[in-house]
N, C-alpha and C. Protein backbone atom coordinates (compact mmCIF):
# COMPACT_ATOMS: atom_id res chain seq x y z
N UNK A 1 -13.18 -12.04 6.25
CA UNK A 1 -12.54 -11.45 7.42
C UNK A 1 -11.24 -10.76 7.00
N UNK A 2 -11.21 -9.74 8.16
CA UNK A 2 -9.85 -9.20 7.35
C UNK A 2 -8.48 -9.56 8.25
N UNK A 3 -7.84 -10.34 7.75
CA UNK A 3 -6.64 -10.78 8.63
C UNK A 3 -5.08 -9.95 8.60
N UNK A 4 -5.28 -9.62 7.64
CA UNK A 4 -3.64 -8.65 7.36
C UNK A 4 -3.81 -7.20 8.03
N UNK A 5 -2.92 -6.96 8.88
CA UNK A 5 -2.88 -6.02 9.79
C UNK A 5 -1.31 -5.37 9.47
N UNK A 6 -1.29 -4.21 8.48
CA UNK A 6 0.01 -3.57 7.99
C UNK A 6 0.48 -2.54 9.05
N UNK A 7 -0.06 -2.42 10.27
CA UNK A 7 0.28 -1.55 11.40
C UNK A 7 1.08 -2.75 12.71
N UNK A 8 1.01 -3.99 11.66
CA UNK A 8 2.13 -4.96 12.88
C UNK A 8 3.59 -4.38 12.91
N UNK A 9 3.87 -3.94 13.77
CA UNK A 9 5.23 -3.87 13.47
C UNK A 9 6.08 -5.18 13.90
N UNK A 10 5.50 -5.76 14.47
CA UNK A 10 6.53 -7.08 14.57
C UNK A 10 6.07 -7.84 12.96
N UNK A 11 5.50 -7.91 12.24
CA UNK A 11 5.26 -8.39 10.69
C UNK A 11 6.83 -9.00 10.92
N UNK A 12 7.29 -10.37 10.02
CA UNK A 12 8.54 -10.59 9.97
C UNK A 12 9.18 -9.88 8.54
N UNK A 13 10.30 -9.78 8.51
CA UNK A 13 11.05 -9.25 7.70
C UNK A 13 11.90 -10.75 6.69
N UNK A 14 11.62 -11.82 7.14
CA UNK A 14 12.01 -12.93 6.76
C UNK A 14 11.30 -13.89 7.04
N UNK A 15 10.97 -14.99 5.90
CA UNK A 15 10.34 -16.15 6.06
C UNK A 15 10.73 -16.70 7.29
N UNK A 16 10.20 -17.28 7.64
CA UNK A 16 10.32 -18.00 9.38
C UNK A 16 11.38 -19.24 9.03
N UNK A 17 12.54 -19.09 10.11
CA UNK A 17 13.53 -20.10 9.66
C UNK A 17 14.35 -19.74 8.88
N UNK A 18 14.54 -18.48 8.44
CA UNK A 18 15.40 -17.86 7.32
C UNK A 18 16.27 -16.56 8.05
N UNK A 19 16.83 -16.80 9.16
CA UNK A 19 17.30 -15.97 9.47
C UNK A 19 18.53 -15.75 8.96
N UNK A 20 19.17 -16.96 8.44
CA UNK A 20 20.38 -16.58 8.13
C UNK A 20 20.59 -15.70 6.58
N UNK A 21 18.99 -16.14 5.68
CA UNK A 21 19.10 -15.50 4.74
C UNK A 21 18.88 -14.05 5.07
N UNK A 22 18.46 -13.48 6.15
CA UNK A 22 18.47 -12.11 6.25
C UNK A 22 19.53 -11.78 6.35
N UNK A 23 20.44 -12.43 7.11
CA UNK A 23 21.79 -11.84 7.39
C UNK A 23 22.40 -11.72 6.23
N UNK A 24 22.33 -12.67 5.37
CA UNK A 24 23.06 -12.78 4.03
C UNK A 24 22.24 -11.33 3.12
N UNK A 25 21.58 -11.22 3.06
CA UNK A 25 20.41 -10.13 2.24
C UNK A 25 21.25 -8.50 3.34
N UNK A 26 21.41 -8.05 4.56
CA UNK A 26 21.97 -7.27 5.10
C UNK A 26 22.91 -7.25 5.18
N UNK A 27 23.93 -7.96 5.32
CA UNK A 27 25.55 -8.18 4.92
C UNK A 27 25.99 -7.44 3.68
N UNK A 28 24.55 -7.83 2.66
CA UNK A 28 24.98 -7.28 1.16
C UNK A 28 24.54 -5.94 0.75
N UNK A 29 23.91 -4.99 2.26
CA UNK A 29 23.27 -3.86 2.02
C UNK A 29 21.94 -4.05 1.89
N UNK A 30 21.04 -4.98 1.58
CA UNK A 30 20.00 -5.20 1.35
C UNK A 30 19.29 -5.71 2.39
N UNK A 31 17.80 -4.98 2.31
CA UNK A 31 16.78 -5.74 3.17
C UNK A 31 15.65 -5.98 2.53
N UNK A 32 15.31 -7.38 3.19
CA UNK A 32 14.18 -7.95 2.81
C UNK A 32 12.49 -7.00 2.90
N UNK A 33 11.62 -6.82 2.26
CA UNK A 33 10.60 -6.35 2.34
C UNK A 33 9.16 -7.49 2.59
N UNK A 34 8.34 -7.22 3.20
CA UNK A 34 7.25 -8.08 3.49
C UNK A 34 6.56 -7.77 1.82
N UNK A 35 5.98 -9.09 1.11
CA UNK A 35 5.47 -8.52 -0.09
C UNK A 35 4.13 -9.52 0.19
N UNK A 36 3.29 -8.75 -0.46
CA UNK A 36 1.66 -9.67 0.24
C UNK A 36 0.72 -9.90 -1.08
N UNK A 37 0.81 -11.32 -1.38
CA UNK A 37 0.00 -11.58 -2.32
C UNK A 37 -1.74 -11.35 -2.03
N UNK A 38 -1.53 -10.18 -1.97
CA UNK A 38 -3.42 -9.17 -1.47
C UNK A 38 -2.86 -8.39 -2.74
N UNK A 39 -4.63 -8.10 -3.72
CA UNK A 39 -4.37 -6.84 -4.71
C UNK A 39 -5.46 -5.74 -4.30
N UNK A 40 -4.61 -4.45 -4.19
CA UNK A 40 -5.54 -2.98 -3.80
C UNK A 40 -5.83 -3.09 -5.09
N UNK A 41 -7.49 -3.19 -5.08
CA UNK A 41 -8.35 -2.92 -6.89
C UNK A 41 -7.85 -1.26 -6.89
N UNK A 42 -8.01 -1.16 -8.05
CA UNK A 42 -7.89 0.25 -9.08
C UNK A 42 -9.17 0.35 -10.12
N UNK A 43 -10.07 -0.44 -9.01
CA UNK A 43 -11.39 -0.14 -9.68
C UNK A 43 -12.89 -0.12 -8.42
N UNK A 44 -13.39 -1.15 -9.05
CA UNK A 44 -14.80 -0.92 -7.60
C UNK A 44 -13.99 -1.98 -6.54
N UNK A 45 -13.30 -2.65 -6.70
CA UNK A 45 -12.71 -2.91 -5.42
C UNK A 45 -13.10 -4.77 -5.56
N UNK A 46 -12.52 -5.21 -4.43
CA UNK A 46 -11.98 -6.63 -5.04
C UNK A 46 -12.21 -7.08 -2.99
N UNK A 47 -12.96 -8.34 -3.02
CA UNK A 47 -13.13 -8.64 -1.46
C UNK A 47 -11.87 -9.59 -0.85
N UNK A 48 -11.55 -9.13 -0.12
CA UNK A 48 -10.29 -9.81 0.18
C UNK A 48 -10.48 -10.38 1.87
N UNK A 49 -10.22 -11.36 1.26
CA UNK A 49 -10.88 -12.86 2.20
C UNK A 49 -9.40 -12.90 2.87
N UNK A 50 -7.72 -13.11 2.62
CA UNK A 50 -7.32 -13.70 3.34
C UNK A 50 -6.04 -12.99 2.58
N UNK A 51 -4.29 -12.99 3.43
CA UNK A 51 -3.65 -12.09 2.79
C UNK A 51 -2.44 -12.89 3.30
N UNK A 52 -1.42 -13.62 2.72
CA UNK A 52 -0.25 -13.96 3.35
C UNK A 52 1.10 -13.70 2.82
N UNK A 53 1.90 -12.99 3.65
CA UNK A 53 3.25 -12.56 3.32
C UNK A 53 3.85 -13.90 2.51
N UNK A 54 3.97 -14.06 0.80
CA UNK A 54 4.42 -15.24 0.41
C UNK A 54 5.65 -14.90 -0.23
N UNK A 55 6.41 -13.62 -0.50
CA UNK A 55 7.57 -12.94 -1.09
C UNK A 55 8.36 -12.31 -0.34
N UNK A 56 9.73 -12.24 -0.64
CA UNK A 56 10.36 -11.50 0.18
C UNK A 56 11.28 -10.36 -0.99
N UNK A 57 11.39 -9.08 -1.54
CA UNK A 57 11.93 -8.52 -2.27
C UNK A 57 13.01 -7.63 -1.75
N UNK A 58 14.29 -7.89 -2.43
CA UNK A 58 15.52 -6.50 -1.07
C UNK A 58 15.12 -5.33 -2.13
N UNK A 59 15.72 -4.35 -1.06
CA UNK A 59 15.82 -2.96 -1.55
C UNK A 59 16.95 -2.81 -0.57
N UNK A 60 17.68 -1.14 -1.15
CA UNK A 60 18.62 -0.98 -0.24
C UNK A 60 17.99 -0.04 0.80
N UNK A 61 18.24 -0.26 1.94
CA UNK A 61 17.77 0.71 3.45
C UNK A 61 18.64 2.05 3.25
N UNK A 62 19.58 2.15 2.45
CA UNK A 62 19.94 3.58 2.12
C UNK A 62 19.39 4.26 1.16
N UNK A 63 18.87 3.36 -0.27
CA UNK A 63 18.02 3.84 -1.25
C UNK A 63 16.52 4.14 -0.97
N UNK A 64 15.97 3.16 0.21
CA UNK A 64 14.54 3.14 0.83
C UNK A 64 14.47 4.79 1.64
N UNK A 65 15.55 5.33 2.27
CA UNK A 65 15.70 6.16 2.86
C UNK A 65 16.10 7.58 1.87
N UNK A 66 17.26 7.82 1.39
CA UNK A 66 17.41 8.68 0.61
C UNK A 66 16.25 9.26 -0.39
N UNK A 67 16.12 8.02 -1.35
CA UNK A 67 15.31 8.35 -2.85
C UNK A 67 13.90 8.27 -2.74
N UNK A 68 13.50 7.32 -1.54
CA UNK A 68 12.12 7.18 -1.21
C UNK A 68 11.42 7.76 0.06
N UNK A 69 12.39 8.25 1.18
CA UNK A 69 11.72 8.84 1.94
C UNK A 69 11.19 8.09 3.16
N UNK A 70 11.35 6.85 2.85
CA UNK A 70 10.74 6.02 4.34
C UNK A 70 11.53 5.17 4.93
N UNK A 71 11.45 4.63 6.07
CA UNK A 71 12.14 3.40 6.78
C UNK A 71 11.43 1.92 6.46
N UNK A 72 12.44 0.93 6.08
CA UNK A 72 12.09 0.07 5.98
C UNK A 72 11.36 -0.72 6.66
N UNK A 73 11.15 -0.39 7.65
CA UNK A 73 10.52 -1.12 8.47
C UNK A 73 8.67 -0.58 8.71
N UNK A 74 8.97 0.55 8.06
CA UNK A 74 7.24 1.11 7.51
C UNK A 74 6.93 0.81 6.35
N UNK A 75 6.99 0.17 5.68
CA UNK A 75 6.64 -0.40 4.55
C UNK A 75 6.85 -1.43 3.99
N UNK A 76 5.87 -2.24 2.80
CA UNK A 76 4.98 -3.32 2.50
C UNK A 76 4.94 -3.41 0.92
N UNK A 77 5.12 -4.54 0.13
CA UNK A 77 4.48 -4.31 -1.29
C UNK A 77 3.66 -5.32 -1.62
N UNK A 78 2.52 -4.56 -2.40
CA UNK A 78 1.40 -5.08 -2.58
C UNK A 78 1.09 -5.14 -4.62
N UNK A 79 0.37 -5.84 -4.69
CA UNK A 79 -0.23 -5.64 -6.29
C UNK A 79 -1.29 -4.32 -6.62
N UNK A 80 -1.30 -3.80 -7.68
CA UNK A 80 -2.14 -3.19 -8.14
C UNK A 80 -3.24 -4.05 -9.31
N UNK A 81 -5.03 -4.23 -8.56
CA UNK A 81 -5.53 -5.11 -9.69
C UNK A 81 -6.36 -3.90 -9.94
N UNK A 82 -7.10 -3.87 -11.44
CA UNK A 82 -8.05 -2.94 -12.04
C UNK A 82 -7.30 -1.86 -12.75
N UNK A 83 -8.20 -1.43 -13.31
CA UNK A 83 -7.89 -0.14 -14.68
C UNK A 83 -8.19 1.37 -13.92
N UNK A 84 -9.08 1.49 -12.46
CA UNK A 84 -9.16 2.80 -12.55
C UNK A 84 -7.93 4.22 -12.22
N UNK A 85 -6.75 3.30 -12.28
CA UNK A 85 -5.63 4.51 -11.63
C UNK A 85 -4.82 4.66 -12.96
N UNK A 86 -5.43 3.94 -13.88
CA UNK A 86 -4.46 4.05 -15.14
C UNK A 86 -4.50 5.42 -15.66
N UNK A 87 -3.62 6.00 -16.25
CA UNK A 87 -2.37 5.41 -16.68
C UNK A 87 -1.54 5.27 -15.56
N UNK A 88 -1.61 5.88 -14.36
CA UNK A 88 -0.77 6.12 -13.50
C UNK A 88 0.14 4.83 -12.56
N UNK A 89 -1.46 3.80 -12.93
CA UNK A 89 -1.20 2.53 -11.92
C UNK A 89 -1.23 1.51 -12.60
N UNK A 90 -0.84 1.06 -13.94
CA UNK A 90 -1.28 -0.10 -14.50
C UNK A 90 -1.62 -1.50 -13.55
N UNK A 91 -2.96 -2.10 -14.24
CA UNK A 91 -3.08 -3.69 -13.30
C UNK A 91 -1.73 -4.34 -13.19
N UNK A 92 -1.95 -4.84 -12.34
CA UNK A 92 -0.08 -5.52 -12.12
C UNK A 92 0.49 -4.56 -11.65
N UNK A 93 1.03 -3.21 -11.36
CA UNK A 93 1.91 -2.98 -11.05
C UNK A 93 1.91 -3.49 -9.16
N UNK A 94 3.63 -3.43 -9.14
CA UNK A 94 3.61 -3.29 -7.58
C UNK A 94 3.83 -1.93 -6.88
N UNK A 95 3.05 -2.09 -6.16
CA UNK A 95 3.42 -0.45 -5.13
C UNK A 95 3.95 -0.74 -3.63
N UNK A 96 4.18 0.16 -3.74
CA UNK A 96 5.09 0.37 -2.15
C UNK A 96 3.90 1.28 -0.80
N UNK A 97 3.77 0.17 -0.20
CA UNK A 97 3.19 1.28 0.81
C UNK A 97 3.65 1.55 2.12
N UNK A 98 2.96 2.63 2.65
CA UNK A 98 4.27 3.23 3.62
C UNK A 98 2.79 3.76 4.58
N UNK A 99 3.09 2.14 5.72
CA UNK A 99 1.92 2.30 6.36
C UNK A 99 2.30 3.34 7.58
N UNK A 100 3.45 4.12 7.92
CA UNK A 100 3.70 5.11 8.86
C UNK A 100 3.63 6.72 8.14
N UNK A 101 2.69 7.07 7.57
CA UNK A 101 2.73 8.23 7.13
C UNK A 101 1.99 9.37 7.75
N UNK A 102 2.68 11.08 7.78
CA UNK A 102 2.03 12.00 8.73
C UNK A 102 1.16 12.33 8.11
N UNK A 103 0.02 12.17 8.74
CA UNK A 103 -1.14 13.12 8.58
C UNK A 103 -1.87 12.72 6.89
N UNK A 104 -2.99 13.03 6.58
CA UNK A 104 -3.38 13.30 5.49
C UNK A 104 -3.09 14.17 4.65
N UNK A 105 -2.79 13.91 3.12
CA UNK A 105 -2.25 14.81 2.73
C UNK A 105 -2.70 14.17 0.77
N UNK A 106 -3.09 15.30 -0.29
CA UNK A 106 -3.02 15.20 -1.27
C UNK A 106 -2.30 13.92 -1.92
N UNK A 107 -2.97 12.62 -2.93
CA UNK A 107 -1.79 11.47 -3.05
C UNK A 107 -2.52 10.21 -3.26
N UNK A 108 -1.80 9.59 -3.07
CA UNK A 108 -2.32 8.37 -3.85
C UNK A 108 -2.28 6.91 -2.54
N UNK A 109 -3.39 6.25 -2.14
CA UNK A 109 -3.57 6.07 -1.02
C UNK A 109 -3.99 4.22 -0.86
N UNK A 110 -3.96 3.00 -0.30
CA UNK A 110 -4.41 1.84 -0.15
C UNK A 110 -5.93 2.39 1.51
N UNK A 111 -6.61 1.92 1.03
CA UNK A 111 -7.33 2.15 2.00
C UNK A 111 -8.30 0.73 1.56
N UNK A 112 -8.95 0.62 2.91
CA UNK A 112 -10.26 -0.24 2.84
C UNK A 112 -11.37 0.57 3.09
N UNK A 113 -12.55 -0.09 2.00
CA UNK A 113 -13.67 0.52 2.49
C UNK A 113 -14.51 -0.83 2.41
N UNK A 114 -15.02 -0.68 3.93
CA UNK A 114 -15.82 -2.24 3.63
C UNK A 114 -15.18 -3.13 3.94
N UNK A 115 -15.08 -4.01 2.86
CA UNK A 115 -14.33 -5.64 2.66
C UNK A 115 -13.27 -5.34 1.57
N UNK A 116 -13.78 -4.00 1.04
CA UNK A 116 -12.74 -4.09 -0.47
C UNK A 116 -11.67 -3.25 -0.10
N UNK A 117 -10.31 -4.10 -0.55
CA UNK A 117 -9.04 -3.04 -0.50
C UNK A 117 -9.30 -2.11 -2.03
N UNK A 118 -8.65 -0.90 -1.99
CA UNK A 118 -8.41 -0.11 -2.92
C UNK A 118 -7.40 0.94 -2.66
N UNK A 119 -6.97 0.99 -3.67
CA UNK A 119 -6.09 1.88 -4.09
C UNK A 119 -6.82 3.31 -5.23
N UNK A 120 -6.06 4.36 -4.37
CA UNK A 120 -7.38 5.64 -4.41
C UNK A 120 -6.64 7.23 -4.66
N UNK A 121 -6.48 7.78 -5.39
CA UNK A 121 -6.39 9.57 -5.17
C UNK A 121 -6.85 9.66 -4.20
N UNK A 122 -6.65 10.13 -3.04
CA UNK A 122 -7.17 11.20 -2.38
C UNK A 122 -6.96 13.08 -2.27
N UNK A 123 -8.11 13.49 -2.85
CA UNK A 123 -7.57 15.09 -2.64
C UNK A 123 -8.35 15.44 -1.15
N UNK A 124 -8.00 16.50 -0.53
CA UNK A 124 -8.07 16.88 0.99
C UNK A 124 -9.04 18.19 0.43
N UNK A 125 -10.27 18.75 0.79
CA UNK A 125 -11.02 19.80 0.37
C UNK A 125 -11.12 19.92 1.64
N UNK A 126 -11.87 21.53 1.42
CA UNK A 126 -12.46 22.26 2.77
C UNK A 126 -13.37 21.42 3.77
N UNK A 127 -13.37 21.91 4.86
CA UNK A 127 -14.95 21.49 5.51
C UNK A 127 -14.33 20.15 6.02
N UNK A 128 -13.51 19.17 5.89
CA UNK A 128 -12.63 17.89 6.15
C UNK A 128 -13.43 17.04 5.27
N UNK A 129 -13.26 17.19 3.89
CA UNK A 129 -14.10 16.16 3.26
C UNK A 129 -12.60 16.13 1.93
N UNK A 130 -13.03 14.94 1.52
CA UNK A 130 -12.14 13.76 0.93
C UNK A 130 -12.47 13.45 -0.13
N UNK A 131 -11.77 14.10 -1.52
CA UNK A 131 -12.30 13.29 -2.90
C UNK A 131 -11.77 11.81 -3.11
N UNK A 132 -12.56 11.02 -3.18
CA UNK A 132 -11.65 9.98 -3.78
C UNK A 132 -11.81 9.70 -4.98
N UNK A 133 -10.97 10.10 -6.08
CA UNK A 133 -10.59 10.13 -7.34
C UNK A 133 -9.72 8.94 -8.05
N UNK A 134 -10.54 8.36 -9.16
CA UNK A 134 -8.97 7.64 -10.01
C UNK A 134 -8.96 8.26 -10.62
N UNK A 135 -7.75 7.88 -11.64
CA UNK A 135 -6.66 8.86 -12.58
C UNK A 135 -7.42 8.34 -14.18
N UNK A 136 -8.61 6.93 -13.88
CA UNK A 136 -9.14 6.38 -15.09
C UNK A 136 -10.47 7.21 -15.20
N UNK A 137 -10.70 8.21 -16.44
CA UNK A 137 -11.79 9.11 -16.28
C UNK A 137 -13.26 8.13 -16.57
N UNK A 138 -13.19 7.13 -16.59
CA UNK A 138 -14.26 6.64 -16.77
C UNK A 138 -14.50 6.12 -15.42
N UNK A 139 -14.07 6.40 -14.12
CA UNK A 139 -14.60 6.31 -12.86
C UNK A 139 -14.94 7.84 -12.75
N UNK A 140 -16.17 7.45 -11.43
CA UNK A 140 -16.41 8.65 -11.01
C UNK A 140 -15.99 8.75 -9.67
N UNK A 141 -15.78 10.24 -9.54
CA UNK A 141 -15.19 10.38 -8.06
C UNK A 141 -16.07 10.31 -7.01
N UNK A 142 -15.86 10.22 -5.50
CA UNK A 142 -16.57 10.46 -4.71
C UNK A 142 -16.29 10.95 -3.35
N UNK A 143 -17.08 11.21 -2.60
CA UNK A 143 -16.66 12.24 -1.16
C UNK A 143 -16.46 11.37 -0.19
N UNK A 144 -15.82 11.48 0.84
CA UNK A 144 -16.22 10.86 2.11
C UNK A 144 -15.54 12.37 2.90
N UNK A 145 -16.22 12.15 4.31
CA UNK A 145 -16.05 12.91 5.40
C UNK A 145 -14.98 12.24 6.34
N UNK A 146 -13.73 13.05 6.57
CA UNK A 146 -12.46 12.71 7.09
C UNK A 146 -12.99 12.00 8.31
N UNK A 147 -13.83 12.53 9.13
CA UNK A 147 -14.17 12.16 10.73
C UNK A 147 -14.98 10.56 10.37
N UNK A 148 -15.26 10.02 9.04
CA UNK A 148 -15.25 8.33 8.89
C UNK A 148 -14.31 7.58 8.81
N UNK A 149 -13.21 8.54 8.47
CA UNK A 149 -11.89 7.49 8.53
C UNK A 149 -11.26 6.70 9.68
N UNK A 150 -10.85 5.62 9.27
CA UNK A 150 -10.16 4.60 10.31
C UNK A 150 -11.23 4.30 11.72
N UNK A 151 -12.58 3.76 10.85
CA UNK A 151 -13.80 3.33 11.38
C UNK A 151 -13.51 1.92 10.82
N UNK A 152 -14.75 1.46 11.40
CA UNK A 152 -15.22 -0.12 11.25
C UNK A 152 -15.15 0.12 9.66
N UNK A 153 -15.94 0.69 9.15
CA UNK A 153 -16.46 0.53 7.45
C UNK A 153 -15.12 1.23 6.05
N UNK A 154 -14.32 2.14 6.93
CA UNK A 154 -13.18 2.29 6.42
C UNK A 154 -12.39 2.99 6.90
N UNK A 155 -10.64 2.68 6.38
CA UNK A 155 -9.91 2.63 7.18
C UNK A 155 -8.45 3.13 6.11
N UNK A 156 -7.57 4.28 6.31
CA UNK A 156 -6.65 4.64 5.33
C UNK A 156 -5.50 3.27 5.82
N UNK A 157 -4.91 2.50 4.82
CA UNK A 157 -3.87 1.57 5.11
C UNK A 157 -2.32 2.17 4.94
N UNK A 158 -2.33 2.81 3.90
CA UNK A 158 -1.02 3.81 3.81
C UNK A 158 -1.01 4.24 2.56
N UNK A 159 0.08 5.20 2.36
CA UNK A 159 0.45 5.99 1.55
C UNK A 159 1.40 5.06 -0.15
N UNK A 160 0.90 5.21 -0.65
CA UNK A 160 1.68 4.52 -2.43
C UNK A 160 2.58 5.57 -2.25
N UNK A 161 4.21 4.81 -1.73
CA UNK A 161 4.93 6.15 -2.38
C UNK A 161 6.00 5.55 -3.58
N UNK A 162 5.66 4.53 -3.77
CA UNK A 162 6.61 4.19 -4.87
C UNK A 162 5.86 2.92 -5.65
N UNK A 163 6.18 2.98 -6.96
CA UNK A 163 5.38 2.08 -7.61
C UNK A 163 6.73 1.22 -8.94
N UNK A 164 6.44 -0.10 -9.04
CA UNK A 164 7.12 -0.77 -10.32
C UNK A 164 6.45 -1.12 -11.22
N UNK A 165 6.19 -1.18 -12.63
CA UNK A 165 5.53 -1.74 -13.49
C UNK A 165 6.05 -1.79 -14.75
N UNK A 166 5.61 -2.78 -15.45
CA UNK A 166 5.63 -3.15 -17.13
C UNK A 166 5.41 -1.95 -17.68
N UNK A 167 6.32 -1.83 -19.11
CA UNK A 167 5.67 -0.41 -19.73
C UNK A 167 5.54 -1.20 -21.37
């Protein structure tokens, strides 16, 4: 079943009972981020049974805004598992997703298809059809038709606009 719903906007911003550590984390410029031990595969995809906010990571809400482009309060970090976004996405990395984003657009994407989360290229072609591409050439790409999106069988979760990883 799929229980994690990244379009909550009430999601907490702090472990329950930790309010004062938010204050302490915003006092210092910093806010807490929801971080979700769920991994978007970077390959055929990975079934994800169950997803709970178990991290809390600050960033600054002026650096989230300036250098990255989003409000904190639209975005989530998640794991990257699998080889197909490499080099771009190594397994392990964390990404940032930014479940309030306009419109479809050329990029690098968390979506579900199915049961499986993934993490995906999407290029935008004529006609409203959808490559979904990794960056690992030993996947192959494939189409979907825009007018299936954010159906029962799949569903865009948000936009990767920032990523951390081991080098």
């Amino acid at each position: 079943s799929w229980f994690f719903d990244p379009n909550d906007n009430d999601a907490p911003l702090a472990k329950e009972g930790s309010k004062s550590e938010l204050k302490k984390h915003l006092s210092l410029g910093h806010i807490n981020l929801p971080f979700y031990e769920v991994k978007a595969s970077a390959g055929d995809g990975v079934l994800v049974e169950a997803e709970k906010q178990t991290h809390l990571i600050s960033f600054k809400p002026e650096w989230l805004n300036k250098e990255i482009g989003v409000n904190a309060n639209d975005v989530f970090l998640m794991l990257v598992d699998g080889d197909s976004m490499y080099p771009t996405l190594k397994s392990g990395a964390m990404i940032m997703v930014n479940k309030h984003f306009n419109g479809l657009s050329d990029g690098i994407y968390v979506m579900r298809y199915e049961q499986n989360l993934l993490v995906k290229r999407l290029q935008m072609l004529p006609k409203g059809i959808i490559k979904v591409k990794s960056d690992n050439d030993i996947y192959e790409p494939w189409e979907i038709n825009k007018e299936n999106l954010d159906g029962t069988d799949m569903e865009i979760i948000g936009r990767v606009v920032w990523s951390g990883q081991r080098m």
